[in-house]
Every structure is written in structure tokens, then in C-alpha cells.
Protein backbone atom coordinates (compact mmCIF):
# COMPACT_ATOMS: atom_id res chain seq x y z
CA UNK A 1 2.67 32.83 0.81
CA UNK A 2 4.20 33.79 3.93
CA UNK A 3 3.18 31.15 6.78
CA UNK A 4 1.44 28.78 4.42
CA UNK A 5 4.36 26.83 3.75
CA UNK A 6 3.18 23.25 3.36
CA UNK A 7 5.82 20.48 2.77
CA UNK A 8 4.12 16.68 2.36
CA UNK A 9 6.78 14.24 2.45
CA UNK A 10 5.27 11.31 0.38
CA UNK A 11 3.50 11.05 -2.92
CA UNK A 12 1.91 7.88 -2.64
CA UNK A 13 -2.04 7.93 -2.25
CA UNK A 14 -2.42 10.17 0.69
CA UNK A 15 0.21 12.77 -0.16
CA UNK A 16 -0.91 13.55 -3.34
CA UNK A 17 -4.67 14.07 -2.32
CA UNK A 18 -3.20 16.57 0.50
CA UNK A 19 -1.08 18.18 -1.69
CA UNK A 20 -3.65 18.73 -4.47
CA UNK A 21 -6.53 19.94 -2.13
CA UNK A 22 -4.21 22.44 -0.48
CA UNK A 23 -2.86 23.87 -4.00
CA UNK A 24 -5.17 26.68 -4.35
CA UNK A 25 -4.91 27.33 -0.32
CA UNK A 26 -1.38 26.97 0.22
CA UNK A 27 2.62 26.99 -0.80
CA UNK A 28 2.89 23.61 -1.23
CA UNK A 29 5.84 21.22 -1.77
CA UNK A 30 5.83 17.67 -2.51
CA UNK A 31 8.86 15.61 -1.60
CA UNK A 32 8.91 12.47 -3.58
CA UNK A 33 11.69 9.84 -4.66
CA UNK A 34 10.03 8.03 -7.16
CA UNK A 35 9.95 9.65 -10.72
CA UNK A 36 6.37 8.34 -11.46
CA UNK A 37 3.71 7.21 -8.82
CA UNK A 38 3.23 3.73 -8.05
CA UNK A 39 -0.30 2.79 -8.36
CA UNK A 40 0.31 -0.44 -5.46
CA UNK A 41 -2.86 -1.54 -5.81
CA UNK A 42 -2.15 -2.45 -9.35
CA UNK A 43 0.78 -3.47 -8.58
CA UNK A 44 0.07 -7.86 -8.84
CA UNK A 45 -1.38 -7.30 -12.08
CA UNK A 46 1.38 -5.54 -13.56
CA UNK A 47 3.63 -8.50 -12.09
CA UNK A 48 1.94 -10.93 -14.32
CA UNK A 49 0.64 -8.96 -17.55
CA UNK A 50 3.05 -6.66 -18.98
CA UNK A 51 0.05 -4.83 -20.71
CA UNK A 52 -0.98 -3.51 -17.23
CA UNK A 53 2.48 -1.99 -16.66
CA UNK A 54 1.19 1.74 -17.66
CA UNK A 55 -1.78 1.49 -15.39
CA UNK A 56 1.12 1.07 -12.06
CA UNK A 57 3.23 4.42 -13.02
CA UNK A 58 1.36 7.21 -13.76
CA UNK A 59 2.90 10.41 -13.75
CA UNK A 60 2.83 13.19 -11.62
CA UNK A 61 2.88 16.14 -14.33
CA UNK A 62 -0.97 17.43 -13.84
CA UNK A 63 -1.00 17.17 -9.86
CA UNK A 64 -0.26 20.45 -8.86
CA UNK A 65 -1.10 23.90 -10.74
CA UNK A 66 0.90 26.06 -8.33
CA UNK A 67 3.08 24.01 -5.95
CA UNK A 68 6.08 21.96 -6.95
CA UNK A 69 6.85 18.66 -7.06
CA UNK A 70 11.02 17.76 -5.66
CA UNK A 71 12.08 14.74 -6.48
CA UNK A 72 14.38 13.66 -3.87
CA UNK A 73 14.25 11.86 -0.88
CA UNK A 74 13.95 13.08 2.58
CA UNK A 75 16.64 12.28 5.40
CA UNK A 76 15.83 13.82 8.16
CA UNK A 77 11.94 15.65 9.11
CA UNK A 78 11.38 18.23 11.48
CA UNK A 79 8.33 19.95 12.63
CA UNK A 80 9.88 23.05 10.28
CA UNK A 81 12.10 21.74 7.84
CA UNK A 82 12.40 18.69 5.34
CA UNK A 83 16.29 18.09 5.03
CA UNK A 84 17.09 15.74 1.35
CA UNK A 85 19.40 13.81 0.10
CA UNK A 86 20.59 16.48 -2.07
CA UNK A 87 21.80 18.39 0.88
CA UNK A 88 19.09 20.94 0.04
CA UNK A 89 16.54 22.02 3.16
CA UNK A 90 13.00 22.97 2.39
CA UNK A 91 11.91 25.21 5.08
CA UNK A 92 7.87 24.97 6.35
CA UNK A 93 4.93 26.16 8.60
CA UNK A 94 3.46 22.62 8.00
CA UNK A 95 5.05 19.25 7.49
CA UNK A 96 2.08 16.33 6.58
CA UNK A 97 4.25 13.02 6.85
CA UNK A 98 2.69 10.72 3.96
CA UNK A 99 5.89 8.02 3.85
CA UNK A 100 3.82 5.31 4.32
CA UNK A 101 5.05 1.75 4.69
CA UNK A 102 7.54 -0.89 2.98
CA UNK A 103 6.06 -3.79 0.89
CA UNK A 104 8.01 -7.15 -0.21
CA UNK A 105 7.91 -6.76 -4.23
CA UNK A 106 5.95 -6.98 -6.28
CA UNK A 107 3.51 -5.86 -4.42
CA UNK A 108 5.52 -2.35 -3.80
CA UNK A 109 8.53 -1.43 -5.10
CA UNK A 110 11.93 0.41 -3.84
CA UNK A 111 13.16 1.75 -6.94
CA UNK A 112 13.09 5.33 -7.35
CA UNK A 113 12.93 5.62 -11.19
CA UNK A 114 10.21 4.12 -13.19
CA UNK A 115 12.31 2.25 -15.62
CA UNK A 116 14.31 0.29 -13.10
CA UNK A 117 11.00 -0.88 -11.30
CA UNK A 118 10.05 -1.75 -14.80
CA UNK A 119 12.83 -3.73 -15.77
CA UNK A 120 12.69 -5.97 -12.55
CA UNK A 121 8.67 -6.66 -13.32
CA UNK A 122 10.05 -7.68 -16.71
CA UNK A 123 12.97 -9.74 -15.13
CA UNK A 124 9.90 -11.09 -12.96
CA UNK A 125 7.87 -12.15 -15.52
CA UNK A 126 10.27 -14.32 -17.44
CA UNK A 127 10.96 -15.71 -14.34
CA UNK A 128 7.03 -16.95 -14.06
CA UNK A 129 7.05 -17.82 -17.63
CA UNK A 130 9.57 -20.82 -17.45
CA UNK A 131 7.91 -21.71 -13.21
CA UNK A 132 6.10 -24.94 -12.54
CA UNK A 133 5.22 -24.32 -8.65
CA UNK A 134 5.19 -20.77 -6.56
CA UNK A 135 5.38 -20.96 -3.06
CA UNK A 136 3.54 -17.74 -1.49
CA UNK A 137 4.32 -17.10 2.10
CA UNK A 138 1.36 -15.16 3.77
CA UNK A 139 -2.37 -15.44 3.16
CA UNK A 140 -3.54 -12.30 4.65
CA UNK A 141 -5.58 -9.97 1.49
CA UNK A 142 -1.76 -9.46 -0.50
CA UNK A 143 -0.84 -13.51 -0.76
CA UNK A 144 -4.40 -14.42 -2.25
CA UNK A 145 -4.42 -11.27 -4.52
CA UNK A 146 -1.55 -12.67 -5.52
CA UNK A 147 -2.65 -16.45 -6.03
CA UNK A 148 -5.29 -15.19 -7.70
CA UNK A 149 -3.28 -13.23 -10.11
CA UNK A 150 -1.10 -15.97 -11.06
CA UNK A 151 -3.88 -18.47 -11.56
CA UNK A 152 -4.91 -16.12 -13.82
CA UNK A 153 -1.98 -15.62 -15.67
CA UNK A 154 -0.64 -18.72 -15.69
CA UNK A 155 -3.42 -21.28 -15.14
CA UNK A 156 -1.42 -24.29 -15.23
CA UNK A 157 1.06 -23.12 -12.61
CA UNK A 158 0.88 -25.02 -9.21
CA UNK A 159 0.73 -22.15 -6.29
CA UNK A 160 1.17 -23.21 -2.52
CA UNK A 161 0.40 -20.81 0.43
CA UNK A 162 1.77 -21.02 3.68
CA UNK A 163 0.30 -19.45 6.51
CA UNK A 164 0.93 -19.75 10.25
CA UNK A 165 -2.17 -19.29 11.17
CA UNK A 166 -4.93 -21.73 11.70
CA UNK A 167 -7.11 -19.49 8.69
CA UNK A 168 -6.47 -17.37 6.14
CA UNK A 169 -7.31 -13.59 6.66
CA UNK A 170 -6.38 -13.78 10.23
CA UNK A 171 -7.64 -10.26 11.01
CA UNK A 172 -10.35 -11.01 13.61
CA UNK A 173 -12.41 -7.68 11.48
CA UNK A 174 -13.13 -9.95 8.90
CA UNK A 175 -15.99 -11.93 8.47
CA UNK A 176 -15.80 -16.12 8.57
CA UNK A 177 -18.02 -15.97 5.02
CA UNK A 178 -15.34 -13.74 3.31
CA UNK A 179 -12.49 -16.24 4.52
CA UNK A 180 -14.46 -19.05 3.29
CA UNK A 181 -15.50 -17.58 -0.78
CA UNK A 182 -12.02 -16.82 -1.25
CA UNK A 183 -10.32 -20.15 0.29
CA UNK A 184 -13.16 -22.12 -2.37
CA UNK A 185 -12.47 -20.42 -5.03
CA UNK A 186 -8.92 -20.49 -4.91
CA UNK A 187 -8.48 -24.29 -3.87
CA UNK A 188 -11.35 -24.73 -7.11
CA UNK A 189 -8.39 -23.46 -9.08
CA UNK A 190 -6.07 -25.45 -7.45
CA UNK A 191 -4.17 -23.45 -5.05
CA UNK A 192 -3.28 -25.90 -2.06
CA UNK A 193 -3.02 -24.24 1.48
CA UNK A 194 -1.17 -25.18 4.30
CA UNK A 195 -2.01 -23.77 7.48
CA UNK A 196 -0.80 -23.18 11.30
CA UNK A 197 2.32 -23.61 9.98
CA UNK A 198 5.93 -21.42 9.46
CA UNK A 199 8.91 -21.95 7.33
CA UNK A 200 11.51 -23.50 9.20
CA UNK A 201 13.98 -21.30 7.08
CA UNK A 202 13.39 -19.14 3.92
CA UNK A 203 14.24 -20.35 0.14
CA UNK A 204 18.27 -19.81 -0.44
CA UNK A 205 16.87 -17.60 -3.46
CA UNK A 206 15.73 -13.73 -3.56
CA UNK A 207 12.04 -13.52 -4.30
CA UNK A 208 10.79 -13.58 -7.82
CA UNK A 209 13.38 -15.61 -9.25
CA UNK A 210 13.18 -18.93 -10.89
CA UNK A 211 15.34 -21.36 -9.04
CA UNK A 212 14.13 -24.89 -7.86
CA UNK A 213 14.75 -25.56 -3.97
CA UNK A 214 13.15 -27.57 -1.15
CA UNK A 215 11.94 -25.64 1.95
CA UNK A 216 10.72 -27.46 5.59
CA UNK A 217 8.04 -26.08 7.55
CA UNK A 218 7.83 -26.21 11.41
CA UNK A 219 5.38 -29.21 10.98
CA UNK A 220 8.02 -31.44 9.17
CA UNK A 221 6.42 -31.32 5.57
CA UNK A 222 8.79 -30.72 2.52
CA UNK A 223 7.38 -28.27 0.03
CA UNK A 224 9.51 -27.94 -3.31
CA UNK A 225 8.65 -25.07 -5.62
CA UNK A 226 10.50 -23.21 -8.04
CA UNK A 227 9.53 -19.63 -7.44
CA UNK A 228 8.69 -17.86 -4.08
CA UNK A 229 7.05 -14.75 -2.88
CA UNK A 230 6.76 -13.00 0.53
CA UNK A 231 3.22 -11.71 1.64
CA UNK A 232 3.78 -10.55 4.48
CA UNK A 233 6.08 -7.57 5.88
CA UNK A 234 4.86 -4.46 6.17
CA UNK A 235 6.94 -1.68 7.64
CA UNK A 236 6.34 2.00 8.79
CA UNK A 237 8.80 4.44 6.83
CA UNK A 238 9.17 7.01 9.98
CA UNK A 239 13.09 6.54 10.19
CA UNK A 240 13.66 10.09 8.97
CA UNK A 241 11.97 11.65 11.87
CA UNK A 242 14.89 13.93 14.10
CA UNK A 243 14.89 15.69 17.56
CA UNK A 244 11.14 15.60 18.88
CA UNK A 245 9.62 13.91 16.35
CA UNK A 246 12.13 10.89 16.95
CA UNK A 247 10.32 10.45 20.19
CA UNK A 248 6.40 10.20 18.42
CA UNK A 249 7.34 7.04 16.99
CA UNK A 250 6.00 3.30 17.99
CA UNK A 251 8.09 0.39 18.36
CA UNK A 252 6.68 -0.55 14.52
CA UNK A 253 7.69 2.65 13.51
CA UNK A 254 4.40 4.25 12.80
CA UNK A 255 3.51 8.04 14.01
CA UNK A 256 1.53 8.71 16.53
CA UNK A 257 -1.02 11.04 16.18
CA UNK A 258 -4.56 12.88 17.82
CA UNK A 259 -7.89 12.37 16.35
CA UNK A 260 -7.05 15.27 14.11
CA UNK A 261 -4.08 13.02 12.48
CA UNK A 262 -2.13 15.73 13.71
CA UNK A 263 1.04 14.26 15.52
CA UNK A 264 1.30 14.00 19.05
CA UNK A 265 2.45 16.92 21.05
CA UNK A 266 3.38 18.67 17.30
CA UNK A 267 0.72 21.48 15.78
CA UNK A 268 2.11 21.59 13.30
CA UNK A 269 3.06 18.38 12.23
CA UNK A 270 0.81 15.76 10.95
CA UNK A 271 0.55 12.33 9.66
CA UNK A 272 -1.81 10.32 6.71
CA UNK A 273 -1.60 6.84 5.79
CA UNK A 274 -0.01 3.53 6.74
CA UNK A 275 2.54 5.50 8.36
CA UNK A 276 -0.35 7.45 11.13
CA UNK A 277 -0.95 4.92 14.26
CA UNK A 278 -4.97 4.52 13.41
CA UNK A 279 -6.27 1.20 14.40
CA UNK A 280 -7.32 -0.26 11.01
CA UNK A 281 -6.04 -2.05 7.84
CA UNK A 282 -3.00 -0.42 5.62
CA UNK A 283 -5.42 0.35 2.58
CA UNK A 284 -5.30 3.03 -0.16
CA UNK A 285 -8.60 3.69 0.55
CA UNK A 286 -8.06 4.54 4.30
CA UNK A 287 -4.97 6.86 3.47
CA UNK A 288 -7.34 9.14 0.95
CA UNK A 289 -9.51 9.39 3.60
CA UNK A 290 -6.87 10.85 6.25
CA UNK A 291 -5.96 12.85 3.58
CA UNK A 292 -9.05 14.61 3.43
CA UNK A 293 -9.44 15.26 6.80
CA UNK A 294 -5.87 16.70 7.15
CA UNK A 295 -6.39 18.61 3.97
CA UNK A 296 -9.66 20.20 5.76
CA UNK A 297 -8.28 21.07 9.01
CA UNK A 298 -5.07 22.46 6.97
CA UNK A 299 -7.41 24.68 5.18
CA UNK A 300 -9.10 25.83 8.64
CA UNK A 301 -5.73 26.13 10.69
CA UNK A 302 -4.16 28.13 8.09
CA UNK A 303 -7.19 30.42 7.48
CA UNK A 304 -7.04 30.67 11.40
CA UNK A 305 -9.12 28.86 12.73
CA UNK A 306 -8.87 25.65 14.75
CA UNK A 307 -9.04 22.08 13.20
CA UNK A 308 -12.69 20.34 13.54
CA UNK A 309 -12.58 17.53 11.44
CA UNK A 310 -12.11 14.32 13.55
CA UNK A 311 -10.93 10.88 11.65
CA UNK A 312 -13.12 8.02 13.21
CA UNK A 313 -12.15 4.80 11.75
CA UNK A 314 -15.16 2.87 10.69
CA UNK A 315 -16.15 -0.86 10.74
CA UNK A 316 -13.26 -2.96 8.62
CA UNK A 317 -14.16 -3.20 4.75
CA UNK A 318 -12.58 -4.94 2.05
CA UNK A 319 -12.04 -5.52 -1.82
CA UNK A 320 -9.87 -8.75 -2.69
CA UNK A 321 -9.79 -9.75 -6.24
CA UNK A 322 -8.41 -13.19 -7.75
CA UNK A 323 -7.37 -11.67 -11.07
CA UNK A 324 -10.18 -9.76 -12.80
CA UNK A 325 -13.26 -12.25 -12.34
CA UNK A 326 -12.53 -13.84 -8.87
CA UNK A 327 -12.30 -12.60 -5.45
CA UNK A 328 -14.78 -11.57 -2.30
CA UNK A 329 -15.62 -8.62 -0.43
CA UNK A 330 -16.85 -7.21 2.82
CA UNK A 331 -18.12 -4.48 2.85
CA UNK A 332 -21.07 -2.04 4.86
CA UNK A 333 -24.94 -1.45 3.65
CA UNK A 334 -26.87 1.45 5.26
CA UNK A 335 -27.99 0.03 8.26
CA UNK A 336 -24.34 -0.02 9.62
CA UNK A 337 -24.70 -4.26 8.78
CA UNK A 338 -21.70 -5.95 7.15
CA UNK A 339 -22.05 -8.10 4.32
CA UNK A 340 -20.31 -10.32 1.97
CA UNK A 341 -19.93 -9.69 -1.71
CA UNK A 342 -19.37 -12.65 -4.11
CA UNK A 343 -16.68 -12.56 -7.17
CA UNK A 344 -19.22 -10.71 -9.68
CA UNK A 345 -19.52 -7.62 -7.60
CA UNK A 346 -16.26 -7.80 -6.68
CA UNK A 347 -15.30 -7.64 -10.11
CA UNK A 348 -17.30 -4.67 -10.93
CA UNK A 349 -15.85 -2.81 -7.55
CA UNK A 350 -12.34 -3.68 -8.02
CA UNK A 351 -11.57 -6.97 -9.90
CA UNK A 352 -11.69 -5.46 -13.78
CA UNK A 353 -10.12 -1.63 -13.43
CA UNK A 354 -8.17 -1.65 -10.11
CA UNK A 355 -9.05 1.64 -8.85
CA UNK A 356 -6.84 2.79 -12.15
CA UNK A 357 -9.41 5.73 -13.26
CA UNK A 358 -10.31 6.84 -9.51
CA UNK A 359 -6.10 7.00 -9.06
CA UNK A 360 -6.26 8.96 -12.74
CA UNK A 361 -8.40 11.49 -11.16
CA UNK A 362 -6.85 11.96 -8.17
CA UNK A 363 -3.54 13.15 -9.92
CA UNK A 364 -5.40 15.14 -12.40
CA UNK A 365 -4.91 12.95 -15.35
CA UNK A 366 -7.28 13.08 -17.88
């Protein structure tokens, strides 16, 4: 269709629910690397439990009835072309940049095919198998996910988290109860935290990889583990942006955009996800809902008319497990009030299925 040429660059959680609510509407293209999506949120659980390895890549066959899906990765974006790897150029009216952000494994992943990122979780989890003592560096929502899921896992394994903050959760969003259900329940399993306090240097050994060493932090203690993770990290993946767009990026590499989430000073560009500038938390559930309002005002500015749906971020809410029967959340009631949630509901939210059949639907798998 001529002039409804819609490229999304990224088929994480906010490209794909753009490019499936625009298939009927539009010509659309999905540019993604990876050969399978990578359900992230899954991600920790599929570290420790091989059995949860199909519920992480799910494929992309039923997304789309009449756009395509290339599998390649973009090297340079512009507000009318997508230029790949492959030398090929895909040519557009609209460009929706869904790149979204770099994660330390294993909570994301940088391999492109499905079997290599499968092999390293593999790798991964003999490495747990014969560790005494992980050392987690970060407590912010990924670290204790993490903690959690190892307790779980591996209930006799000692787990240490360092954080250089004075509390866990440092997000000033989030509520002092929430901080203080997840810290009990994790030291009751025996995770030991030690706070306001950095590394002095890193382990001499790549994460996820069983290797005993000794580390220092800037307070003088000595912690010596055997395994170490890094929770902290995340990065904006805007370095393909060329000629104006170059100039709509932030110091952290994020895209900045209108209230639209088109970007700035660009009609026809626009931006979902952790890679759009919006003032809240990196969550999946945050990029489906930019996707839905660029998906709307796609709808309206290619039938003509102007955009009208405005993305307001509301109050901060959030769903962390510890494994499948732990964990706390925050989270809004009617009156606009924010509450905590204990471990049960959490469990029922989150905790037992992960999003998985919510993610299922989304890409059309039944």
C-alpha cells in the first residue's frame, strides 16, 4: 500500500504489539535479529530450570497475517529507510524504533539465534549446579528476582547481594513496605545483603561461570563466592540512529520523543519502549502500553487524520517474584491509592506463569 509503509525496528514486547495492530491497516515490516523472541521476563527462570526454557523463545510464525517478518539487524535508521546488515535497505513512510535496551545475561540475551542463547543457559546451569556461594551485584527488582530464583532452585546455595545504596529498590517510586516484604523474605531464606557499599573491582571471571575468587568492597570487607552475576546495566540500543535522528538522542542513549511517542522534531518517526525517553521504569508492561498508543495514532495519521492519543505515565507499579511462591508487589486500587501486595497475590499475578500466556497471545500463538 502506497504511503503506508511501516518499518518497526525491534521485535521485543513493544514491536510486536505495533506491528500486529497495524497488520490489517498497514504494509508492515518487522526488522528483527533474533530468530525466536525472547520472553525477558522469563528469562531468570529459564536460567535455573531448564524445563522453563520453551516458555523464553517463542516463535514469531503467527504474528503477522500480511506483513513480513526480516530477520536481520539494522545498522543505520532514518526517518525513511531501515539500512541492514545484509546490505539490503527497506524503504518507509513510518519508522517505529522498538530496539529497546541491553541487559547483563541472563536476564537478556545478545545472541541472535535461539540455540546459541540456549546453549549458554545450559552452560549456565551446570555452572550453578556444582556453586556453593553467588555473589549478585545490584538489588534493584532484576538482582532479587534473581535471588529469589536461585533460592528456589538451589536452596542450599549461599547468595550475597551487594548494593551501593543504603536500601534495596532505590527508586524513590517505590514504597518503604514493598522494600521491606522482599528484604524479609529473602534474608528468611538466607540471602545476606550488604549495603551502601561498591565493589572495589569486579570478579577476574565472566558472569555465570563457576570459578572461586575473592572480591573487596569499598568498605574493606572480603566477600568470596564462586559464581557472580551483574544486576545492574541497562543500556538504550539507539546507536543505529544516522543524520537527524543522531541528534534526538540523550546522553544514555534513549530517544527523545513528544507526548505522542512520536520523536522529536520527526513525524514520522516514532519511538516505544525502554528505548523512548518517558520518565518511568524499563518494564514490559510499560512498552505494550506505548505500543498501543503508537499503534492508534498510526492508524489515525495514516487514515489522515492527526494523532490524539497522548501517553501519560501513571503512578510507578510493580510485580517482583522470588521464584514462583515468593515476592511483593505495588501496585494501584481505584481510588488512585497505592498498595502493597504480599507473596500469595504476587504469585497469582506473576510469580507461577510469568506473563508466558499474555506474551502467547500477543504473538498470536495459540
Amino acid at each position: 500500500m502506497s504511503g503506508n509503509r511501516v518499518v518497526v525496528v525491534g521485535g521485543g514486547y513493544a514491536g510486536i504489539v505495533v506491528a500486529r495492530e497495524l497488520d490489517d491497516v498497514a504494509d508492515v515490516t518487522l526488522v528483527e535479529p533474533r530468530s525466536e523472541f525472547v520472553h525477558a521476563t522469563a528469562a531468570l527462570r529459564g536460567a535455573v530450570d531448564v524445563a522453563w526454557e520453551p516458555n523464553v523463545f517463542l516463535p514469531y510464525d503467527e504474528l503477522l497475517t500480511h506483513g513480513r517478518i526480516v530477520h536481520d539487524r539494522a545498522r543505520r535508521i532514518t526517518p525513511r529507510s531501515v539500512h541492514l546488515t545484509s546490505s539490503d535497505v527497506i524503504e518507509a513512510d513510518h519508522v517505529v524504533i522498538a530496539t529497546g535496551t541491553s541487559y547483563p545475561f541472563p536476564a537478556k540475551f545478545i545472541e541472535a539465534d535461539s540455540w546459541v542463547a540456549r546453549a549458554r543457559l545450559g552452560r549456565l546451569r551446570e555452572a550453578l549446579a556444582t556453586s556453593t556461594h553467588a555473589l549478585l551485584v545490584g538489588a534493584g527488582p532484576v538482582g532479587l528476582e534473581l535471588a529469589g530464583e536461585l533460592h528456589h532452585a538451589y536452596p542450599d546455595m549461599q547468595i550475597t547481594i551487594v548494593e551501593q545504596e543504603e536500601r534495596i529498590l532505590p527508586s524513590p517510586e517505590l514504597m518503604e513496605p514493598l522494600r521491606a516484604s522482599l528484604r524479609a523474605q529473602l534474608e528468611d531464606a538466607g540471602v545476606r545483603f550488604v549495603l551502601g557499599a561498591r565493589l572495589g573491582y569486579l570478579p577476574p571471571v565472566d558472569v555465570g561461570i563457576h570459578q572461586p575468587f575473592t572480591v573487596e568492597t569499598t568498605t574493606g570487607e572480603k566477600i568470596s563466592a564462586d559464581i557472580w552475576f551483574r544486576a545492574y546495566g541497562n543500556r538504550a540500543e539507539s546507536d543505529a540512529l544516522d543524520g537527524t535522528l543522531a541528534a534526538v538522542r540523550r546522553g544514555d542513549g534513549s530517544i527523545r520523543v513528544d507526548g505522542y511517542l512520536r520523536v522529536a522534531g520527526h513525524g514520522t518517526v516514532w519511538a516505544v519502549g525502554d528505548v523512548a525517553d518517558v520518565k518511568e521504569s524499563k518494564r514490559a508492561q510499560h512498552a505494550i502500553a506505548h505500543a498501543h498508543v503508537v499503534a492508534a495514532n498510526l492508524k489515525a495519521v495514516l487514515a489522515g487524520e492527526e494523532p490524539t492519543v497522548l501517553y501519560r505515565p501513571e503512578p510507578e507499579i510493580v510485580v517482583i517474584p522470588l521464584g514462583p511462591e515468593g515476592g511483593a508487589s505495588q501496585v494501584m486500587k481505584r481510588d488512585g491509592s497505592r498498595v502493597v501486595l504480599d507473596a500469595h497475590e504476587t504469585s497469582r499475578i506473576k510469580g507461577q506463569d510469568l506473563m508466558v500466556g499474555p506474551v502467547k497471545e500477543m504473538l498470536g500463538i495459540e
